[in-house]
C-alpha atoms as a PDB file:
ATOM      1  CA  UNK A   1      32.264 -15.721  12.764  1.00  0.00           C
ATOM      2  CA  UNK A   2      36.019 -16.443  12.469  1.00  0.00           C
ATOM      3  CA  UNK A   3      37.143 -18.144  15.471  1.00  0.00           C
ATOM      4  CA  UNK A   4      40.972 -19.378  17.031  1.00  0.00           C
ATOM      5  CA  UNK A   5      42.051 -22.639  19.163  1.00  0.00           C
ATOM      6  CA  UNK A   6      42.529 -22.879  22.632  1.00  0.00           C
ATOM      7  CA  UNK A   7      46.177 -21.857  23.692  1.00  0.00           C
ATOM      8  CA  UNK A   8      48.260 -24.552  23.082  1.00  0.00           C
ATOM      9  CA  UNK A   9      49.375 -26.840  26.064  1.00  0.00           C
ATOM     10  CA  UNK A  10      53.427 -26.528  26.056  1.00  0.00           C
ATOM     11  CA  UNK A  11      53.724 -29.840  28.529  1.00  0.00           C
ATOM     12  CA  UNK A  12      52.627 -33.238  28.406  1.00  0.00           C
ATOM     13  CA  UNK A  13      50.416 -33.946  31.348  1.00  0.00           C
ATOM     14  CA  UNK A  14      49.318 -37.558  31.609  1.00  0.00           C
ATOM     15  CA  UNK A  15      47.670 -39.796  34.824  1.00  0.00           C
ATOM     16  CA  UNK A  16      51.464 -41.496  34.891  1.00  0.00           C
ATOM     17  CA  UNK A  17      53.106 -38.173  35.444  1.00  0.00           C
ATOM     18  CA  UNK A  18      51.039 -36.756  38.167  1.00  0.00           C
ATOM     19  CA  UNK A  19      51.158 -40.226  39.997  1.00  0.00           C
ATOM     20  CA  UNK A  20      55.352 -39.617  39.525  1.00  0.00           C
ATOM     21  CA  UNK A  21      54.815 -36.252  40.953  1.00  0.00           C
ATOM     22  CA  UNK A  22      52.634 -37.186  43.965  1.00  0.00           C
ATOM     23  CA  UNK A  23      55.072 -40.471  44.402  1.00  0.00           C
ATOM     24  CA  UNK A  24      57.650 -38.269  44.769  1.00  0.00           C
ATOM     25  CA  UNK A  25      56.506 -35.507  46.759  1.00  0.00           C
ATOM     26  CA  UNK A  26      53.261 -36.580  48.226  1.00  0.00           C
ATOM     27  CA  UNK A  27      53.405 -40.156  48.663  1.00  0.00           C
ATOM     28  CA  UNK A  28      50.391 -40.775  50.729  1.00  0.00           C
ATOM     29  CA  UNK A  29      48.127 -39.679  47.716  1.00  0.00           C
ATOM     30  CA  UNK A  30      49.634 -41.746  45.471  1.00  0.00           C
ATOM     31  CA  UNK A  31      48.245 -44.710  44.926  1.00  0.00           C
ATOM     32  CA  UNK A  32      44.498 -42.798  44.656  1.00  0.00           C
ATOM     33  CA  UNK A  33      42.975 -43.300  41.209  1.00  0.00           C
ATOM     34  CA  UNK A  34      43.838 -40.850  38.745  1.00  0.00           C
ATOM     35  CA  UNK A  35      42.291 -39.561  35.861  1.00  0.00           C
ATOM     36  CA  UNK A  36      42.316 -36.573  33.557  1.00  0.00           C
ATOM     37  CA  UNK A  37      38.726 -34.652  33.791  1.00  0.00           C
ATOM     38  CA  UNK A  38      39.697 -31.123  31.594  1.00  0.00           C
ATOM     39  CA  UNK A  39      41.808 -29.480  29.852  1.00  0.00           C
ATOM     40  CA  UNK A  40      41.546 -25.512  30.167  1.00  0.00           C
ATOM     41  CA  UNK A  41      43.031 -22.843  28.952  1.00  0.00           C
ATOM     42  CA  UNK A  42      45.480 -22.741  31.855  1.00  0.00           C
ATOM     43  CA  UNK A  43      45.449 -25.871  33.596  1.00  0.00           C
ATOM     44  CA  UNK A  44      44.556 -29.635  33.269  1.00  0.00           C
ATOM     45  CA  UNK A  45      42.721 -30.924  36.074  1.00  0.00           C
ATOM     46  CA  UNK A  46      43.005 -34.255  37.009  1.00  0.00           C
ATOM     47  CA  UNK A  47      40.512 -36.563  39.741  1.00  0.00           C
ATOM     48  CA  UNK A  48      42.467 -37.818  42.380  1.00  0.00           C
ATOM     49  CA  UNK A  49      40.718 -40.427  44.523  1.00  0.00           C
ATOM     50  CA  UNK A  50      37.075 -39.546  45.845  1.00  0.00           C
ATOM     51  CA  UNK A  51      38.425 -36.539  47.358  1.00  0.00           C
ATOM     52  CA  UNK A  52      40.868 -34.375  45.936  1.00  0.00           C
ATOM     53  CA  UNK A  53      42.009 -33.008  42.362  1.00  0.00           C
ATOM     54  CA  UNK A  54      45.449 -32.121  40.880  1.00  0.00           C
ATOM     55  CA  UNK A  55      45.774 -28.723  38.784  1.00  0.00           C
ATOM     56  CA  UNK A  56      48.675 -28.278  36.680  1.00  0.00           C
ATOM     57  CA  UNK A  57      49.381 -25.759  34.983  1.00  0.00           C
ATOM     58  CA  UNK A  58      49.722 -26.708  31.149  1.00  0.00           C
ATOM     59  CA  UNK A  59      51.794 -23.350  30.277  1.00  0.00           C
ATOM     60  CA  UNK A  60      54.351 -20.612  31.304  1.00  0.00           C
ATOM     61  CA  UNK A  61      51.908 -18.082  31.201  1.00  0.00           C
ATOM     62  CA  UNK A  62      49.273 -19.762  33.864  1.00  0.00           C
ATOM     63  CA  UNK A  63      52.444 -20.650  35.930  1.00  0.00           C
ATOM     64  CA  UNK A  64      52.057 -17.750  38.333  1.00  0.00           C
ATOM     65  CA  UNK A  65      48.368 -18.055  38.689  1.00  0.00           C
ATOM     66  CA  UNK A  66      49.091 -21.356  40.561  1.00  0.00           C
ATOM     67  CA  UNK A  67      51.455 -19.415  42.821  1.00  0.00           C
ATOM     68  CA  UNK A  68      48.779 -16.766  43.193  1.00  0.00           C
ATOM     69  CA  UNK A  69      45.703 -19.509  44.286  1.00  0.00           C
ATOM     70  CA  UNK A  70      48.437 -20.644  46.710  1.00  0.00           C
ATOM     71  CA  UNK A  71      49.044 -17.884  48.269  1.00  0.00           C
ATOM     72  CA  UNK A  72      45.769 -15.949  48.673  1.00  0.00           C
ATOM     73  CA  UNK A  73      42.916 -18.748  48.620  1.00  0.00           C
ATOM     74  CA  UNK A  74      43.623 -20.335  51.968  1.00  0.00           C
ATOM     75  CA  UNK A  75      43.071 -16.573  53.129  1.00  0.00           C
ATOM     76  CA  UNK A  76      40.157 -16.004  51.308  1.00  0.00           C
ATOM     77  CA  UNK A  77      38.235 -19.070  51.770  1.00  0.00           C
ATOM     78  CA  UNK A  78      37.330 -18.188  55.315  1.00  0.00           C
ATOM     79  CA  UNK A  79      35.204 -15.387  54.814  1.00  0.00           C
ATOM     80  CA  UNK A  80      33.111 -16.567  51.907  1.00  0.00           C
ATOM     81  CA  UNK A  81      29.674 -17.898  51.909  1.00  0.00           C
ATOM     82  CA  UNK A  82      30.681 -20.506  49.506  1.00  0.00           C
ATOM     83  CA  UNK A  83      33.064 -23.219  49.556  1.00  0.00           C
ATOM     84  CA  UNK A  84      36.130 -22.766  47.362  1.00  0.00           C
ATOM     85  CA  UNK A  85      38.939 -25.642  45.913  1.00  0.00           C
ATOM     86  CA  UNK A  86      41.985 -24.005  48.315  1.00  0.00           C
ATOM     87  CA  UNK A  87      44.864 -25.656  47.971  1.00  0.00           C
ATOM     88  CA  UNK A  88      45.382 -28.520  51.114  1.00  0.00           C
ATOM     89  CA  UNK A  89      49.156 -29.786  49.274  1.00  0.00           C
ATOM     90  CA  UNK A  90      51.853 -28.179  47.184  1.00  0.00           C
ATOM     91  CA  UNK A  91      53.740 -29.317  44.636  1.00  0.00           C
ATOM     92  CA  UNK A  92      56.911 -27.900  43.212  1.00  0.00           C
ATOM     93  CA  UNK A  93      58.662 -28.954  39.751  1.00  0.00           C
ATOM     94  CA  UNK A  94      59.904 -32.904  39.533  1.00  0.00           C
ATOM     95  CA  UNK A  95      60.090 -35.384  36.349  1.00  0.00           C
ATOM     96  CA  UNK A  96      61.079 -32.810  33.871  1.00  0.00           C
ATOM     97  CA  UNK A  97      57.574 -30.894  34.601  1.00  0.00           C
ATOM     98  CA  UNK A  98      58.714 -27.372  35.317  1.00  0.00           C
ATOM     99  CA  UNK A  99      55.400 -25.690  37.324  1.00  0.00           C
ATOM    100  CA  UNK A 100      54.287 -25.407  40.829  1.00  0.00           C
ATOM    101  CA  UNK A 101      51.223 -27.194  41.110  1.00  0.00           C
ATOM    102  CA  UNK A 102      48.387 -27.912  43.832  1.00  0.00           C
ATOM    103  CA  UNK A 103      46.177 -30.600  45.381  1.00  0.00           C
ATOM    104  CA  UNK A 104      42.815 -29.154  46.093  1.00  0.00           C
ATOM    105  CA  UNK A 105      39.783 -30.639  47.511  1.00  0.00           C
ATOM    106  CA  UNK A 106      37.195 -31.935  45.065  1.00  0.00           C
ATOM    107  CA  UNK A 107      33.917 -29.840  45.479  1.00  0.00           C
ATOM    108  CA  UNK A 108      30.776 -31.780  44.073  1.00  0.00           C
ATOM    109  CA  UNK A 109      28.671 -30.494  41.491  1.00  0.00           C
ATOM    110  CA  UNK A 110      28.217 -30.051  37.923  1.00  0.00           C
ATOM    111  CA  UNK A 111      29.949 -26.944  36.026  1.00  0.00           C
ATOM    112  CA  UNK A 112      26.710 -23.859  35.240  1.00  0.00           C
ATOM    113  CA  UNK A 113      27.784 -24.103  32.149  1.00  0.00           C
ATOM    114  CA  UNK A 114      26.472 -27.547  31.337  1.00  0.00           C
ATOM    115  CA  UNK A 115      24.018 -27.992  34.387  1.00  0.00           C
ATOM    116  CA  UNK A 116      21.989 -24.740  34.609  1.00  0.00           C
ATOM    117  CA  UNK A 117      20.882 -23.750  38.646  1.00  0.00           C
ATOM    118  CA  UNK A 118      17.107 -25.105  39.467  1.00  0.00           C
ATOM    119  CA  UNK A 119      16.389 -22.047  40.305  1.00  0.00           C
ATOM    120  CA  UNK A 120      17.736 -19.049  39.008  1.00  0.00           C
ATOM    121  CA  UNK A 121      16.269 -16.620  41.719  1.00  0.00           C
ATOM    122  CA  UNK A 122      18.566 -18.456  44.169  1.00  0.00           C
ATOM    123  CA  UNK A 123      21.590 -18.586  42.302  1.00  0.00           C
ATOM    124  CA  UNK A 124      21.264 -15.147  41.852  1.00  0.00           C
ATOM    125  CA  UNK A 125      21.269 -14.431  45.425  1.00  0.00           C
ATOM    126  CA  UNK A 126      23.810 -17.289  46.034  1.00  0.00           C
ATOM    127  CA  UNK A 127      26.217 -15.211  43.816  1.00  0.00           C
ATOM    128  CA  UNK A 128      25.089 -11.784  44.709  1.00  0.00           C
ATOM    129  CA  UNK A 129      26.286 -12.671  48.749  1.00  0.00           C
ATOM    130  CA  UNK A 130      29.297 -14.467  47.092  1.00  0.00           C
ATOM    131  CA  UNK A 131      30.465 -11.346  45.446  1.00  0.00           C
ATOM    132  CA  UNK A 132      29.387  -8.920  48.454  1.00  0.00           C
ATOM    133  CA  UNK A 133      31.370 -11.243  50.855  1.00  0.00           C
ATOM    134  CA  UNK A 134      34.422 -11.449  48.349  1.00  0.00           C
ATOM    135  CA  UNK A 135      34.659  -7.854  47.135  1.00  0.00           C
ATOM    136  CA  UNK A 136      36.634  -6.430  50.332  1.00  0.00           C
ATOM    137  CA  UNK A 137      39.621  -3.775  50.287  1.00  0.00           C
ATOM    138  CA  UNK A 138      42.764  -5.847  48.952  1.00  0.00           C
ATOM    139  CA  UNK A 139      45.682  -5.272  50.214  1.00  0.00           C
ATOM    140  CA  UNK A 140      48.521  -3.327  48.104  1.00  0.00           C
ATOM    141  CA  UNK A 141      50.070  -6.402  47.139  1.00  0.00           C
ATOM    142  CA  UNK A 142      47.250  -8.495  46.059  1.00  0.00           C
ATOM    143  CA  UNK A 143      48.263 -10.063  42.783  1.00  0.00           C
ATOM    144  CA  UNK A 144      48.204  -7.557  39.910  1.00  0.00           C
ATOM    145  CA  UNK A 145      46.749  -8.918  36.316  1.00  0.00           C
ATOM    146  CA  UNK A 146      47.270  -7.065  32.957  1.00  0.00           C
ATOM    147  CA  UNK A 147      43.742  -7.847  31.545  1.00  0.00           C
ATOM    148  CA  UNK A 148      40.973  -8.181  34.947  1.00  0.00           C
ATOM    149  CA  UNK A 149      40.202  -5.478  37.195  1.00  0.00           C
ATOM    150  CA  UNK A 150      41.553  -2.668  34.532  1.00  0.00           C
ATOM    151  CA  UNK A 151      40.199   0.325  33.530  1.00  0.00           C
ATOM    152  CA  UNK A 152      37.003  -0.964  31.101  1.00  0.00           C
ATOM    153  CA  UNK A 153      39.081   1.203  28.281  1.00  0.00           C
ATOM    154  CA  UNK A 154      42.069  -0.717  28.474  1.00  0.00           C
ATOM    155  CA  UNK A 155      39.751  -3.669  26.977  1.00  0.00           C
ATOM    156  CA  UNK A 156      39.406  -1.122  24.195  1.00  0.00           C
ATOM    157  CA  UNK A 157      41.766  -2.506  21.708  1.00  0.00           C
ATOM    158  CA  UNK A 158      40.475  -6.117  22.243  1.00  0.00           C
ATOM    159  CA  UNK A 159      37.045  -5.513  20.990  1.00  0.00           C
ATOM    160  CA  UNK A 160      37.501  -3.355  18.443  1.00  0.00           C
ATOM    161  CA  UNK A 161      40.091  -6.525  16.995  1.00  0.00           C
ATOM    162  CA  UNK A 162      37.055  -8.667  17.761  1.00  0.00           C
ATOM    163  CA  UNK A 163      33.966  -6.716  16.789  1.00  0.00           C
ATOM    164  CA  UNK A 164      34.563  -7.337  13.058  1.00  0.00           C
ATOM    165  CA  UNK A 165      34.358 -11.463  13.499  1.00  0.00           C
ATOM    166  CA  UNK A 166      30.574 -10.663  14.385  1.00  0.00           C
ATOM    167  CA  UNK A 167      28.944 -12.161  10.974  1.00  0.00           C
ATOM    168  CA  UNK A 168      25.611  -9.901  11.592  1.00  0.00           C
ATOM    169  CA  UNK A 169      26.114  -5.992  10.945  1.00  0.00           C
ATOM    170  CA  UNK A 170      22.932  -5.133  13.373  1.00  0.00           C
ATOM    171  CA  UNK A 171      24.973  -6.880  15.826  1.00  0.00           C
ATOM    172  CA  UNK A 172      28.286  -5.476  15.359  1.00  0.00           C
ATOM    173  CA  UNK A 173      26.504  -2.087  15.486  1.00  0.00           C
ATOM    174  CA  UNK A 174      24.953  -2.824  19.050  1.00  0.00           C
ATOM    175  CA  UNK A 175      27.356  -4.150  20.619  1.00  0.00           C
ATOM    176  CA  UNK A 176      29.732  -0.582  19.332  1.00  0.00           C
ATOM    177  CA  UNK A 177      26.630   1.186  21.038  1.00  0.00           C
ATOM    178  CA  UNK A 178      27.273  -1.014  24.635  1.00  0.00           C
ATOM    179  CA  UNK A 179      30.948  -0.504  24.589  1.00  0.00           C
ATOM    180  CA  UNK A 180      30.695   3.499  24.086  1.00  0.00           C
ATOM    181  CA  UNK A 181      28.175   3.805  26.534  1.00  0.00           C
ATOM    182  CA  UNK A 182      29.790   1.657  28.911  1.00  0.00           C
ATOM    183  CA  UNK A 183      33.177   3.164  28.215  1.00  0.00           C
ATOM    184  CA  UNK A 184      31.854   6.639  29.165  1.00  0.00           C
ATOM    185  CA  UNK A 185      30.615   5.661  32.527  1.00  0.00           C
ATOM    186  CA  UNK A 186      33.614   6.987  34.895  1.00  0.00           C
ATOM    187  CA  UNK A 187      36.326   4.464  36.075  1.00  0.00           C
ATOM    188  CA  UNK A 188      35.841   2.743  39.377  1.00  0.00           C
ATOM    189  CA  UNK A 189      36.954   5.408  41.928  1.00  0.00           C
ATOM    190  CA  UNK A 190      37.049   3.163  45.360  1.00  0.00           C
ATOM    191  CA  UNK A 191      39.782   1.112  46.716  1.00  0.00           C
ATOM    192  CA  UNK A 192      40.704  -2.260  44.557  1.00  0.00           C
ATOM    193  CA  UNK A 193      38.590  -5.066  45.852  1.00  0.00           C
ATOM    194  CA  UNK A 194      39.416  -8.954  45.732  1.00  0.00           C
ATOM    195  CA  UNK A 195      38.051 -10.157  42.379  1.00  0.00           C
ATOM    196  CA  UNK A 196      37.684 -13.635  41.204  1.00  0.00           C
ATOM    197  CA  UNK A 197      38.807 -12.496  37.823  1.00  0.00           C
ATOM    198  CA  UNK A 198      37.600 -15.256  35.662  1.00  0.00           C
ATOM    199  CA  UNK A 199      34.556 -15.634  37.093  1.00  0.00           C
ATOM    200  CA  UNK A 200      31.765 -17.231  34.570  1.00  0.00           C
ATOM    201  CA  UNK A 201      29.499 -20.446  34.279  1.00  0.00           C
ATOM    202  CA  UNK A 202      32.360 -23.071  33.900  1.00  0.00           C
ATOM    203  CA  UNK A 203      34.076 -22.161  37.034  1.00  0.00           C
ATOM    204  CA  UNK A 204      30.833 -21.939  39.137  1.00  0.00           C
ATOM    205  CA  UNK A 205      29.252 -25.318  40.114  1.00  0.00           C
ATOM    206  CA  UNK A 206      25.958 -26.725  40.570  1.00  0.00           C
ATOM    207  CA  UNK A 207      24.872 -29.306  43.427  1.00  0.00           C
ATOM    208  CA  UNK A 208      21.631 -30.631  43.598  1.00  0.00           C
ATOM    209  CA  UNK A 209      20.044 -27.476  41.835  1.00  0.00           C
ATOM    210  CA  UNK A 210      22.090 -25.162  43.930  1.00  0.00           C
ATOM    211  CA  UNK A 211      24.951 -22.709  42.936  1.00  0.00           C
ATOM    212  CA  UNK A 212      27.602 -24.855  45.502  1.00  0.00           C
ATOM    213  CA  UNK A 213      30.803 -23.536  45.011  1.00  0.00           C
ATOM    214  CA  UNK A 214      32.841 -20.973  42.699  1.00  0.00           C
ATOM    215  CA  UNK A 215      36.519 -22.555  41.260  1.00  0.00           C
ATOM    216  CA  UNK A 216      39.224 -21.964  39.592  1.00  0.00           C
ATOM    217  CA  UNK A 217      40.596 -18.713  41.134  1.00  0.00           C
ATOM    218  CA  UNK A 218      44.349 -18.503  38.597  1.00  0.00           C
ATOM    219  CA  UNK A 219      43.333 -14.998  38.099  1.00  0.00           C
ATOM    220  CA  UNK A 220      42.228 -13.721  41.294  1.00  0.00           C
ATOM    221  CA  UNK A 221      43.769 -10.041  41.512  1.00  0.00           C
ATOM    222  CA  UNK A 222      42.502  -6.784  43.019  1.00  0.00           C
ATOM    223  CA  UNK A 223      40.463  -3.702  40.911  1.00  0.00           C
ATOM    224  CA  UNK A 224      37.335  -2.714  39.565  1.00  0.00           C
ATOM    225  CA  UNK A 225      34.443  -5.370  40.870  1.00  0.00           C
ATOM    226  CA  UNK A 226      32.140  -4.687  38.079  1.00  0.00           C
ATOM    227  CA  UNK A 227      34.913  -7.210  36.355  1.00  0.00           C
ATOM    228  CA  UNK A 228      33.238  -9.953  38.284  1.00  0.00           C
ATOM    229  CA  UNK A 229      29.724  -8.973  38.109  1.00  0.00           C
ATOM    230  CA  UNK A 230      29.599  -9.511  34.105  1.00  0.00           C
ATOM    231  CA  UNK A 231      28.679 -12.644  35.207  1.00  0.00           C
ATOM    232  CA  UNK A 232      25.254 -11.825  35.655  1.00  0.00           C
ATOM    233  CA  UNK A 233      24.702 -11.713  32.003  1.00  0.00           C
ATOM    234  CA  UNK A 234      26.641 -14.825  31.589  1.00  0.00           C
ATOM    235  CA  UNK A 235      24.669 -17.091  33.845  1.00  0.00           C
ATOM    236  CA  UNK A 236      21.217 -15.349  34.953  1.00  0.00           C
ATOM    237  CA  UNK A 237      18.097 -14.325  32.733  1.00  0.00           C
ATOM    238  CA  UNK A 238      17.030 -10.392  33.013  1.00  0.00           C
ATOM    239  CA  UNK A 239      14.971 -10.282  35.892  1.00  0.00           C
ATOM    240  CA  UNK A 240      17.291 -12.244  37.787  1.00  0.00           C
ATOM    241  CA  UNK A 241      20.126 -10.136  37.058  1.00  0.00           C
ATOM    242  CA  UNK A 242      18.174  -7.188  38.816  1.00  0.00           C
ATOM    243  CA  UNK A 243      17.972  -9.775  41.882  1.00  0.00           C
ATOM    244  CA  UNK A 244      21.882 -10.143  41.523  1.00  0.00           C
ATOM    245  CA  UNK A 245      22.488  -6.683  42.175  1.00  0.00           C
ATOM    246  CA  UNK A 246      19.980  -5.752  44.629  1.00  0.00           C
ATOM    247  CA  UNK A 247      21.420  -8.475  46.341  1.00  0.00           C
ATOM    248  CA  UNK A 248      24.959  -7.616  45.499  1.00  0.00           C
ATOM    249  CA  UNK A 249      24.199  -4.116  47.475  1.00  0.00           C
ATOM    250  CA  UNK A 250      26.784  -2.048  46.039  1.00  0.00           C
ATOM    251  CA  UNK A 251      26.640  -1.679  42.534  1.00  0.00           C
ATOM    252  CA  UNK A 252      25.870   1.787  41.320  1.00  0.00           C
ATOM    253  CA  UNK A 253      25.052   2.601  38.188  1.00  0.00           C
ATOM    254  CA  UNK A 254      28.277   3.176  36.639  1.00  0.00           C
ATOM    255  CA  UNK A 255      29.202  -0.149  37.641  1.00  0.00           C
ATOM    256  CA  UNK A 256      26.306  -1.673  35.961  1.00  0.00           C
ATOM    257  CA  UNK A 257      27.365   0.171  33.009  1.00  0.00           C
ATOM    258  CA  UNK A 258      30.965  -1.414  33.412  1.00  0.00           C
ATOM    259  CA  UNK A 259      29.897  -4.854  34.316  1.00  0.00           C
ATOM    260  CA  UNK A 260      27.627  -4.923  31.545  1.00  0.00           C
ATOM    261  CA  UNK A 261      30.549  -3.696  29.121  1.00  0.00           C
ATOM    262  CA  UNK A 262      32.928  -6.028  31.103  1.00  0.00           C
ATOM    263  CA  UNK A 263      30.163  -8.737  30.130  1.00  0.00           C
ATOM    264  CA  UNK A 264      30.793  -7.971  26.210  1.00  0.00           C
ATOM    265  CA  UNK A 265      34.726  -7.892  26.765  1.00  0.00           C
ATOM    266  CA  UNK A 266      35.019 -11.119  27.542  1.00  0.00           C
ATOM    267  CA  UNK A 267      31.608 -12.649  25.601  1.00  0.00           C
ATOM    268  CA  UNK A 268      34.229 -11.532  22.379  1.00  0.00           C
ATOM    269  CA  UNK A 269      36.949 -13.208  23.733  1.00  0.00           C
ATOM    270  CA  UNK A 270      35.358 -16.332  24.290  1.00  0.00           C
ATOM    271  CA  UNK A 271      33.869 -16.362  21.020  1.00  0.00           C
ATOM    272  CA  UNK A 272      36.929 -16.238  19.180  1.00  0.00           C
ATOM    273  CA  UNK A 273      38.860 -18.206  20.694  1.00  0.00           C
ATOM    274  CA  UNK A 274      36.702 -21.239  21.081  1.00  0.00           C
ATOM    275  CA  UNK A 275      37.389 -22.752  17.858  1.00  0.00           C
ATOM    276  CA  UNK A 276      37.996 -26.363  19.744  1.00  0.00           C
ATOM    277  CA  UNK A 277      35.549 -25.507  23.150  1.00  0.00           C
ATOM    278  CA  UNK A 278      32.026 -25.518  22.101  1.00  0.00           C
ATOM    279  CA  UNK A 279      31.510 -25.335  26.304  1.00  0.00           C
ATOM    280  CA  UNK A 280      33.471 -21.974  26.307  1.00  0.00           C
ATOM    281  CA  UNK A 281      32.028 -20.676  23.129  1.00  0.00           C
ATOM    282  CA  UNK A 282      28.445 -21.191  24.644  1.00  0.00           C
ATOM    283  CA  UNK A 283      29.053 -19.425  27.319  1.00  0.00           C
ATOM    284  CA  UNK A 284      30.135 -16.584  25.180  1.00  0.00           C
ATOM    285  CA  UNK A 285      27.333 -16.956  22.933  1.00  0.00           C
ATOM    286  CA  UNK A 286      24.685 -16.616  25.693  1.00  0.00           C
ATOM    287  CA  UNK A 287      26.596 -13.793  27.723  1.00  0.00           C
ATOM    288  CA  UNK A 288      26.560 -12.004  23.944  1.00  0.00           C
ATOM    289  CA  UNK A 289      22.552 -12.293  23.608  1.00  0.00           C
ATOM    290  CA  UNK A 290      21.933 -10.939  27.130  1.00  0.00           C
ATOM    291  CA  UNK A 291      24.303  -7.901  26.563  1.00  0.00           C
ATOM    292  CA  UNK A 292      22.745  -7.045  22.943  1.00  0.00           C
ATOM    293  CA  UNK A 293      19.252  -7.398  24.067  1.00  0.00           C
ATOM    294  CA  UNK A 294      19.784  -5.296  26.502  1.00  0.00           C
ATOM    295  CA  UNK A 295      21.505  -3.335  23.887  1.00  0.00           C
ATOM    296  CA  UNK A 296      18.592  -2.794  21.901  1.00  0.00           C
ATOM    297  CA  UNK A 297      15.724  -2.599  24.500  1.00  0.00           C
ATOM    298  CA  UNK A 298      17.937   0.802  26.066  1.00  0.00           C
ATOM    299  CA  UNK A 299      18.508   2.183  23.006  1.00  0.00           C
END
């Protein structure tokens, strides 16, 4: 299939700079170690010392999802099973960078994505109680975002742009089936709940064998939960994902429906736009398999 880059970084972020930043604004952290660890679509994260990282935003359009994980993590962290990177220090613009930034805790592990859970019955219910705990009433002004917790149809346009890259035709032609059927399931009817928004196996971490923490919450906003739940088919095999939502507790089966669809949404996405991140196009490889077997084996 036809695939795109990565966004491209609009800012130079190097170890010098954030030591600059921190020198001049958090001078106790400063002389820590420092060293780049990733480069995402949003932000670069660099290792600070044994305990701490530094996100930066690497362009305008991730600039208010910093501002959002400052304002609503600290909140959120308390009532959630388990632990998440909320910001402990603030940074504001300095040395020609022009973002708000964070210090957040470092949270061991290994990303899902390259270290798969020991035991995928536990993750399953690790997540499921994640979610449950996370999915509460938000309030009216939670942080809105154009493209997570919508209305499954507004994804509409997306996938039918995206459908064609699929090289196979007997895939192209499942995966039409999924979005219909998921499309026709009615809209989520409750109150918006607190979603993660970006929620899949790169910003979920592994310690020891164990799901240990869920990062990276730039697009946390308010809506439909079964946004979050497509990770199921991202991380967990079949019978596991039936753990997930018995665990879970509160997905009906319209939601289902919508996760599942919310599942193939974003597999497409990361699929062609992974042309440089073999990690992220993985991910959307494997959440693409689960969603068309199921595809087929409902048809």
């Amino acid at each position: 299939m036809d695939v795109n880059s990565m966004p491209t970084a609009e800012v130079q972020i190097s170890p010098r700079l954030v030591r600059q930043l921190l020198a001049d604004q958090h001078p106790d952290l400063a002389g820590h170690d420092i060293e780049v660890l990733a480069n995402g679509w949003d932000n670069t994260v660099c290792r600070l010392g044994d305990a701490y990282l530094v996100r930066l935003p690497r362009r305008a359009a991730s600039a208010g999802l910093a501002l959002n994980e400052q304002r609503w993590l600290p909140d959120l962290a308390g009532h959630l099973p388990l632990p998440v990177p909320a910001p402990v220090h603030i940074g504001v613009p300095g040395r020609g960078y022009p973002w708000a930034w964070s210090v957040v805790p470092y949270l061991p592990g290994e990303i899902a994505a390259r270290t798969q859970p020991a035991d995928p019955g536990a993750a399953a219910v690790a997540l499921g109680e994640f979610l449950a705990a996370l999915h509460l009433p938000a309030p009216a002004d939670a942080p809105t975002n154009p493209s997570r917790g919508i209305p499954l149809a507004g994804r509409t346009a997306g996938v039918m742009s995206q459908l064609p890259h699929l090289d196979d035709p007997s895939e192209r032609a499942t995966a039409m089936r999924v979005w219909e059927s998921a499309t026709a399931t009615p809209a989520w009817g409750g109150p918006p709940v607190w979603l993660h928004g970006d929620l899949h196996p790169a910003n979920i971490l592994v310690d020891r064998g164990r799901v240990g923490a869920v990062i990276d919450f730039g697009d946390v906003t308010a809506g439909d939960p079964a946004t979050d739940l497509a990770v199921a088919w991202m991380l967990l095999p079949t019978p596991q994902r039936a753990e997930f939502r018995r665990v879970y507790g509160r997905a009906d089966d319209g939601t289902w429906a919508r996760a599942r669809g919310w599942a193939l949404a974003l597999a497409l996405v990361f699929l062609t736009h992974s042309a440089d991140n073999p990690l992220m196009a993985g991910i959307g490889r494997r959440a693409l398999d689960a969603v068309l077997e199921e595809g087929r084996v409902s048809r």
